[in-house]
Protein backbone atom coordinates (compact mmCIF):
# COMPACT_ATOMS: atom_id res chain seq x y z
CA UNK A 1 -28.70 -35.54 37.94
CA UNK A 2 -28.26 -33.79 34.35
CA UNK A 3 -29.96 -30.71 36.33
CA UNK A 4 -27.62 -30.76 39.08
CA UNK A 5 -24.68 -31.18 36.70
CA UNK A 6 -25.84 -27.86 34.85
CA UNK A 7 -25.85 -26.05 37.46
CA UNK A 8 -22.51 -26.97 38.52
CA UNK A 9 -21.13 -26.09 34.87
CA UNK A 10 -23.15 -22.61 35.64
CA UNK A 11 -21.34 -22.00 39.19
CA UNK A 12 -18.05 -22.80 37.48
CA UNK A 13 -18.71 -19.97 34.89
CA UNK A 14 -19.82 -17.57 37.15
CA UNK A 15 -17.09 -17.91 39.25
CA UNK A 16 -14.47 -17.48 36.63
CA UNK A 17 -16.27 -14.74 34.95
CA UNK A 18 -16.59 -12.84 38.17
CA UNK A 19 -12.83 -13.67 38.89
CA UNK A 20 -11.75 -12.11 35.62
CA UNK A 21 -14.10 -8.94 35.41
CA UNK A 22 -12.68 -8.08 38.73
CA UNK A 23 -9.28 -8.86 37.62
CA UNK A 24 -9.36 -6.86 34.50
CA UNK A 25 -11.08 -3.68 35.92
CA UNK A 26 -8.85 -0.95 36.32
CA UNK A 27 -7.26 0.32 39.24
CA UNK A 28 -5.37 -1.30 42.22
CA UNK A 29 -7.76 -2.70 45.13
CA UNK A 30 -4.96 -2.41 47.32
CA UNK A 31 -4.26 1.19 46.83
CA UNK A 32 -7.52 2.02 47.56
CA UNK A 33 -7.13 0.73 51.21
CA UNK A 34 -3.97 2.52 51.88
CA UNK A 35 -3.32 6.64 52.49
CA UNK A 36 -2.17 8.62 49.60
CA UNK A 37 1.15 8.76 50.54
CA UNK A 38 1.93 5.22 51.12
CA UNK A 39 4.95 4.24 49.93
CA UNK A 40 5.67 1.15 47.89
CA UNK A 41 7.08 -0.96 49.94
CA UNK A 42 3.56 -0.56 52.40
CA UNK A 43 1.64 -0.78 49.01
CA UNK A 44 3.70 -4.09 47.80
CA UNK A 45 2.89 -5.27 51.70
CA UNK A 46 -0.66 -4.66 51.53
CA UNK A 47 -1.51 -6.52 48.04
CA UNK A 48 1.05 -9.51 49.43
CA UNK A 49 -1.18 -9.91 52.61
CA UNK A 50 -4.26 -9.78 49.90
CA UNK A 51 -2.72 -12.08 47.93
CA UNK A 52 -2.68 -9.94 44.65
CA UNK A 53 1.18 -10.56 44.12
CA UNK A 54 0.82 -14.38 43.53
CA UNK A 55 -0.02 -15.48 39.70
CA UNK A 56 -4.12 -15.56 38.37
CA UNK A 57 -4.27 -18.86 38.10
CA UNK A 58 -3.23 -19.48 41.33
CA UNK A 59 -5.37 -16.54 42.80
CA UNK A 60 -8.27 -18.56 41.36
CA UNK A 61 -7.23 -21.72 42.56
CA UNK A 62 -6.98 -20.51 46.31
CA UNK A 63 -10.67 -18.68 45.90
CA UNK A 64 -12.02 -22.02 44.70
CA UNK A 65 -10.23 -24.05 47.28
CA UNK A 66 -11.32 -21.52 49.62
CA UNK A 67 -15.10 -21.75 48.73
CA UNK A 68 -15.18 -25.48 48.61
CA UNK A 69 -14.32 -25.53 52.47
CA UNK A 70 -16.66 -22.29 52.89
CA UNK A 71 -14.50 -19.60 52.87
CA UNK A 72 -15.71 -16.32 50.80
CA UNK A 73 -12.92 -14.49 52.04
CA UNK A 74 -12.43 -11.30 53.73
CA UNK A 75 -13.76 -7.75 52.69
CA UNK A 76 -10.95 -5.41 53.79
CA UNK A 77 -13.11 -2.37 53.31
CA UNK A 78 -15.76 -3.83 55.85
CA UNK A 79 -12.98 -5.41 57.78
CA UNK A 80 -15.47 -8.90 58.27
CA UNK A 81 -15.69 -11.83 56.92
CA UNK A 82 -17.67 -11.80 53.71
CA UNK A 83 -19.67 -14.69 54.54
CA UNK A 84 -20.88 -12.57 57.68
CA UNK A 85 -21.46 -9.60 55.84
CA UNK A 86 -23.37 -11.73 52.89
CA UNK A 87 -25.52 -13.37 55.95
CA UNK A 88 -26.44 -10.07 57.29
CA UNK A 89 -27.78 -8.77 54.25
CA UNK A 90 -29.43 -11.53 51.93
CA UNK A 91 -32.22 -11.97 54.53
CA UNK A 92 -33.08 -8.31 53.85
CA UNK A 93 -33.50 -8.58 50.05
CA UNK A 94 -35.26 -12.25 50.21
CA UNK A 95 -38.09 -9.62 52.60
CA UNK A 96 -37.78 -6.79 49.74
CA UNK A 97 -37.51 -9.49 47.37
CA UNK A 98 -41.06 -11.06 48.86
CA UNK A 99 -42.28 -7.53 49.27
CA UNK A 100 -42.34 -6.86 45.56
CA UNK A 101 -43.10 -10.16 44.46
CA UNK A 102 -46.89 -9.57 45.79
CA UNK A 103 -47.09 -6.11 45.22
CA UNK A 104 -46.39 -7.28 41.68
CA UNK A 105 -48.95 -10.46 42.16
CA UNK A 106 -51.81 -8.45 43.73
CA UNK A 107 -51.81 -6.19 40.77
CA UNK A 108 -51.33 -8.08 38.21
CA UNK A 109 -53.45 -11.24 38.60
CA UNK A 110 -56.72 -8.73 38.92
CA UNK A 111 -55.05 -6.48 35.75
CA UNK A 112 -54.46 -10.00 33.85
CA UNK A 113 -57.61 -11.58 34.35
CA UNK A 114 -60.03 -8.41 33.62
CA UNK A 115 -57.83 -7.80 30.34
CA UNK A 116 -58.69 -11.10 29.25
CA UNK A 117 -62.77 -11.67 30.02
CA UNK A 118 -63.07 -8.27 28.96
CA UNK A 119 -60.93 -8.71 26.20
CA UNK A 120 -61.46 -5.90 23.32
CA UNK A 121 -63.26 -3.68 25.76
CA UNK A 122 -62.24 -0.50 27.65
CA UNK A 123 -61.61 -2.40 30.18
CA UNK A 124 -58.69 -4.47 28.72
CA UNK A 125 -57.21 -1.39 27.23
CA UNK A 126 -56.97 0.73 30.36
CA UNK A 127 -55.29 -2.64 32.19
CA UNK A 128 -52.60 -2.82 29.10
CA UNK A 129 -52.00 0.61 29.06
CA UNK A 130 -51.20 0.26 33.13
CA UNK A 131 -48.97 -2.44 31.90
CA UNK A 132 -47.13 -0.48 29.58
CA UNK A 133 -46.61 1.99 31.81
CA UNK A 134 -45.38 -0.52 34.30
CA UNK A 135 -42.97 -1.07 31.51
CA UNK A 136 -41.91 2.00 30.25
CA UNK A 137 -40.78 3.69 34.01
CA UNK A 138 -37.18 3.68 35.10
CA UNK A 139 -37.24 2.10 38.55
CA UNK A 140 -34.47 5.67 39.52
CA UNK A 141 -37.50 8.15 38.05
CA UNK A 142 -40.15 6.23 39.92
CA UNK A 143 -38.08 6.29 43.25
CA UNK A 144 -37.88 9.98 42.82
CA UNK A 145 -41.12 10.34 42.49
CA UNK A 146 -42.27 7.84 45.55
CA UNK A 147 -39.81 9.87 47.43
CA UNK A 148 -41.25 13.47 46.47
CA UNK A 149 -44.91 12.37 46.78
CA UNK A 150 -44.75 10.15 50.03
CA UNK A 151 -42.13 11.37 51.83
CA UNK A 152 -41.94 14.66 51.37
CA UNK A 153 -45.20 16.43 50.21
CA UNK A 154 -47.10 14.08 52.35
CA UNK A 155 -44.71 12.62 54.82
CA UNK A 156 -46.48 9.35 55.13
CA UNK A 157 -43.02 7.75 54.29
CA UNK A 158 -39.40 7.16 55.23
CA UNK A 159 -37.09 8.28 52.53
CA UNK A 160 -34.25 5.87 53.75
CA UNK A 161 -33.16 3.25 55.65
CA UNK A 162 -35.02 0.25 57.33
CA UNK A 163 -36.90 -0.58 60.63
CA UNK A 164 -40.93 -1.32 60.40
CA UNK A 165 -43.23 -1.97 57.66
CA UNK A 166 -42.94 1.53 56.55
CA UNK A 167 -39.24 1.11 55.55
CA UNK A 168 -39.81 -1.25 53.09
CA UNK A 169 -43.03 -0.24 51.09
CA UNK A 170 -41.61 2.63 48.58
CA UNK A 171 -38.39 0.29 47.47
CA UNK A 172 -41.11 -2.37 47.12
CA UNK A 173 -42.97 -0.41 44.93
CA UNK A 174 -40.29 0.47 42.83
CA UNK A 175 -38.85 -3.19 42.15
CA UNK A 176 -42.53 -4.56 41.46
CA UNK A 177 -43.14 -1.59 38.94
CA UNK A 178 -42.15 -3.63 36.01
CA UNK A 179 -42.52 -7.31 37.34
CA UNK A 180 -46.12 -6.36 37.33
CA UNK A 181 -46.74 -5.28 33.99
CA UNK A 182 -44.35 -8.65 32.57
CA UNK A 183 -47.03 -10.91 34.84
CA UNK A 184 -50.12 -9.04 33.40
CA UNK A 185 -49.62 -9.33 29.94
CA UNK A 186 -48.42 -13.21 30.35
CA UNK A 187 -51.62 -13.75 32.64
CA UNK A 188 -53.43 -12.16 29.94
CA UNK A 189 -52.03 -14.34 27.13
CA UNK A 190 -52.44 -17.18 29.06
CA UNK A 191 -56.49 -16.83 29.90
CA UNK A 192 -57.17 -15.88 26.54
CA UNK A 193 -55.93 -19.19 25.47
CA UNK A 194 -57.18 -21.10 28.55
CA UNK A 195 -60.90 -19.55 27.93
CA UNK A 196 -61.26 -20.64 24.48
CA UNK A 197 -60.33 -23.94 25.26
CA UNK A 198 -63.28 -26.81 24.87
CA UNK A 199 -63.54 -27.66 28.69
CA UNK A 200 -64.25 -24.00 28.92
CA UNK A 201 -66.96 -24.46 26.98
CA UNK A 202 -68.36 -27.80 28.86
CA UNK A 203 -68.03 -26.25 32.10
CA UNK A 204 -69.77 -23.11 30.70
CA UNK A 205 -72.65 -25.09 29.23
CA UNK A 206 -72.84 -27.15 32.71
CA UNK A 207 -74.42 -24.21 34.36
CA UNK A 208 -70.95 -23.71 36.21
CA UNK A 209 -70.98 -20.37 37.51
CA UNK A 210 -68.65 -17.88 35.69
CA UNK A 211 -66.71 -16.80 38.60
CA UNK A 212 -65.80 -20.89 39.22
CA UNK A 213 -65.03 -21.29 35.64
CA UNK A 214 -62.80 -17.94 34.98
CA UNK A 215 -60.81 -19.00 38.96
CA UNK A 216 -61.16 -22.63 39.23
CA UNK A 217 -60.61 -23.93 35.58
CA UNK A 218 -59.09 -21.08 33.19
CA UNK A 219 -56.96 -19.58 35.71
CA UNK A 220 -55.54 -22.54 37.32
CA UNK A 221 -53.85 -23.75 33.35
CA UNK A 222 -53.24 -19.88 32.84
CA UNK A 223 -51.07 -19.58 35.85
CA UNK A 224 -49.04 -22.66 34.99
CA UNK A 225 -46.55 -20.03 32.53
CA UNK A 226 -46.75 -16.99 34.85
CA UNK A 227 -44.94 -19.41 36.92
CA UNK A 228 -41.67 -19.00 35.09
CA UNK A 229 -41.95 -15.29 34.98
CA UNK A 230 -41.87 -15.27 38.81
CA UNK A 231 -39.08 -17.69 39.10
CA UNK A 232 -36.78 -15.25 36.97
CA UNK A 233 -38.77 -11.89 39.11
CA UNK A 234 -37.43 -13.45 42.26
CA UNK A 235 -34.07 -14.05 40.93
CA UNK A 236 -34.28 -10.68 38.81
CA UNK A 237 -34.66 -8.98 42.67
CA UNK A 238 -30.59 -9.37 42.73
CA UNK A 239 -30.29 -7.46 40.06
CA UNK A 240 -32.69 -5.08 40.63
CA UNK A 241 -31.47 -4.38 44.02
CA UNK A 242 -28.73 -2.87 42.93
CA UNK A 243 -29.95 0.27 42.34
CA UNK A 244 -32.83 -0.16 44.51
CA UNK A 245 -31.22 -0.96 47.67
CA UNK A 246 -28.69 1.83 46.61
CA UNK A 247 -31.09 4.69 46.41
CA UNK A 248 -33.34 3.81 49.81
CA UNK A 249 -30.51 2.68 51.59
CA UNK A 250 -31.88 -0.33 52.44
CA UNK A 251 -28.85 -2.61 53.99
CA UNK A 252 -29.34 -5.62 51.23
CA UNK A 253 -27.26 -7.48 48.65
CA UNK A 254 -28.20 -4.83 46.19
CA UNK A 255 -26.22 -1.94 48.69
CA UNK A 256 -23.22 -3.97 49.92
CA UNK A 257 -22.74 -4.87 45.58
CA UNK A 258 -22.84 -1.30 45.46
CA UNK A 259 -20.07 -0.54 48.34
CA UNK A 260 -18.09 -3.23 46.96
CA UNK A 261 -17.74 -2.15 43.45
CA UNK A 262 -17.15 1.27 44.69
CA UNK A 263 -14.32 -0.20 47.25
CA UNK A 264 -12.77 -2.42 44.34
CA UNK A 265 -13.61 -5.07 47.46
CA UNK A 266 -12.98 -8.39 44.54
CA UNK A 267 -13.71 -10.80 47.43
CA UNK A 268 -17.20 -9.52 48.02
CA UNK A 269 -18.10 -8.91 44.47
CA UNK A 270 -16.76 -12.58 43.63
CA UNK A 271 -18.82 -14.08 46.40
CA UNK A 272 -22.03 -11.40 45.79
CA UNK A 273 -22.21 -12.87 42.07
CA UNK A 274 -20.98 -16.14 43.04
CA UNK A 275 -24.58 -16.63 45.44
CA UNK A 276 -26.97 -14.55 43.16
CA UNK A 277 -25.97 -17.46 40.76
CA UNK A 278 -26.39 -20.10 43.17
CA UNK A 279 -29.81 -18.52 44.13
CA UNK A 280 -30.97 -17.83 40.66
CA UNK A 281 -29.84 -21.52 39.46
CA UNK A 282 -31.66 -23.19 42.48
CA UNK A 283 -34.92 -21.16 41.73
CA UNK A 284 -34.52 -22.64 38.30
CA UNK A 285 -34.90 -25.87 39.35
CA UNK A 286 -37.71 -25.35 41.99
CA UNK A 287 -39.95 -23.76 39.20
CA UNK A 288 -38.69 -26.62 36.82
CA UNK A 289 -39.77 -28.94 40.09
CA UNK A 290 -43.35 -26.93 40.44
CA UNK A 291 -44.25 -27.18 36.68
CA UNK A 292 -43.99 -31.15 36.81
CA UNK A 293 -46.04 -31.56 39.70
CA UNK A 294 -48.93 -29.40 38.42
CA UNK A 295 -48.82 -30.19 35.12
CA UNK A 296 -49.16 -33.68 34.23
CA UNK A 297 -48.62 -33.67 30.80
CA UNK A 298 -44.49 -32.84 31.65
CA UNK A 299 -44.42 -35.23 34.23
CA UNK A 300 -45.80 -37.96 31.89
CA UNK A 301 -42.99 -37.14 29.22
């Protein structure tokens, strides 16, 4: 119940915040729907029929009304309901989303777990220093250079837009460039700890075979915090999409934010944030869920 009621509190910031940042940008959304030489009176028509003549306070009022029977409005640039438009694209970024989340997974759980049973080897260095460079890259300069290397010198690639697996492999790469490095470093941490532990030691002088111990026992405790970093990875994805999505074309969340802010189109950047919130506040409480089932020790508090 106290979960629920947080994440209430947290919808009911969002939404205001959203409301205001919209309302305080400059510019008139209205003007940027109507020709240049639209006269007043059309101009005073237009942000009537958008409701931009009424007070704040009751703009926000009618957009919270509106959302409590399901209503997100209209987009006036897209000339749809936002709810359809939203619908459209959030199934594409949950796939991009999933995409990257085990590109980022199948490189870092290997990365992680050499790093730390070959800790203070070559081997560990040359998996941190892939991790820092994970880091370090700018998710534009690495499309740029997917782009040049796959799609154009070699051609194996699409540059743009979306259709088969092919489509979606080169924006994957680029949002799981730094989720990967995050992962392997707290994988790292984690089996470090998780190996020196005494049951480590029993299982070790039971004969168990390494392989069992390092998968079945060290990883299994070690995984338990990489489980938070993925939580905020998958909710990060909304974020990251942004520019992303944007720069592959890839008809998401992250490319209609993108159109929006460019169209001043409030009712779709309102609703955008409003379920990026909703999503990243509901992953919250699945991972919160997921950590008290496999660990006992939280459940028992």
């Amino acid at each position: 119940m106290r979960r629920v009621l947080q994440t209430l509190i947290v919808l009911f910031g969002i939404s205001v915040i959203a409301f205001a940042l919209v309302r305080l940008a400059p510019g008139n959304p209205a003007a940027l729907l109507m020709p240049v030489d639209a006269t007043a009176e059309q101009l005073a028509a237009m942000e009537a029929r958008m409701g931009l003549d009424q007070p704040a306070v009751v703009q926000y009022f009618r957009y919270v009304g509106n959302l409590v029977r399901g209503d997100f409005g209209y987009s006036y640039f897209y000339q749809q309901d936002v709810a359809t438009l939203i619908g459209r694209a959030l199934p594409n970024t949950a796939l991009l989303g999933f995409a990257a989340m085990l590109i980022s997974l199948g490189i870092a759980i290997p990365l992680g777990m050499l790093a730390a049973i070959r800790r203070g080897t070559v081997w560990d260095s040359m998996a941190m220093f892939a991790a820092l460079i994970g880091q370090s890259m700018s998710s534009v300069w690495l499309a740029v250079l997917l782009v040049l290397v796959f799609a154009v010198k070699l051609g194996w690639l699409p540059t743009s837009g979306s259709g088969g697996i092919e489509y979606i492999i080169l924006p994957a790469l680029c949002l799981a460039s730094q989720d990967y490095a995050l992962s392997t470093r707290m994988l790292r941490s984690g089996m470090i700890g998780a190996l020196g532990q005494d049951y480590i030691m029993a299982a070790r002088a039971r004969g168990i075979p390494k392989r069992r111990v390092h998968w079945q026992y060290a990883f299994k405790n070690a995984a338990l915090p990489l489980l938070t970093v993925v939580g905020s990875q998958i909710g990060g994805v909304l974020a990251g999409s942004l520019i992303v999505e944007r720069i592959f074309n890839w008809p998401g969340i992250g490319l209609l934010m993108a159109n929006a802010i460019a169209a001043r189109d409030f009712q779709l950047i309102q609703s955008i944030l409003l379920i990026s919130g909703l999503i990243y506040t509901v992953l919250a409480l699945v991972v919160d869920a997921l950590y008290t089932v496999l660990d006992k020790r939280i459940a028992a508090s």
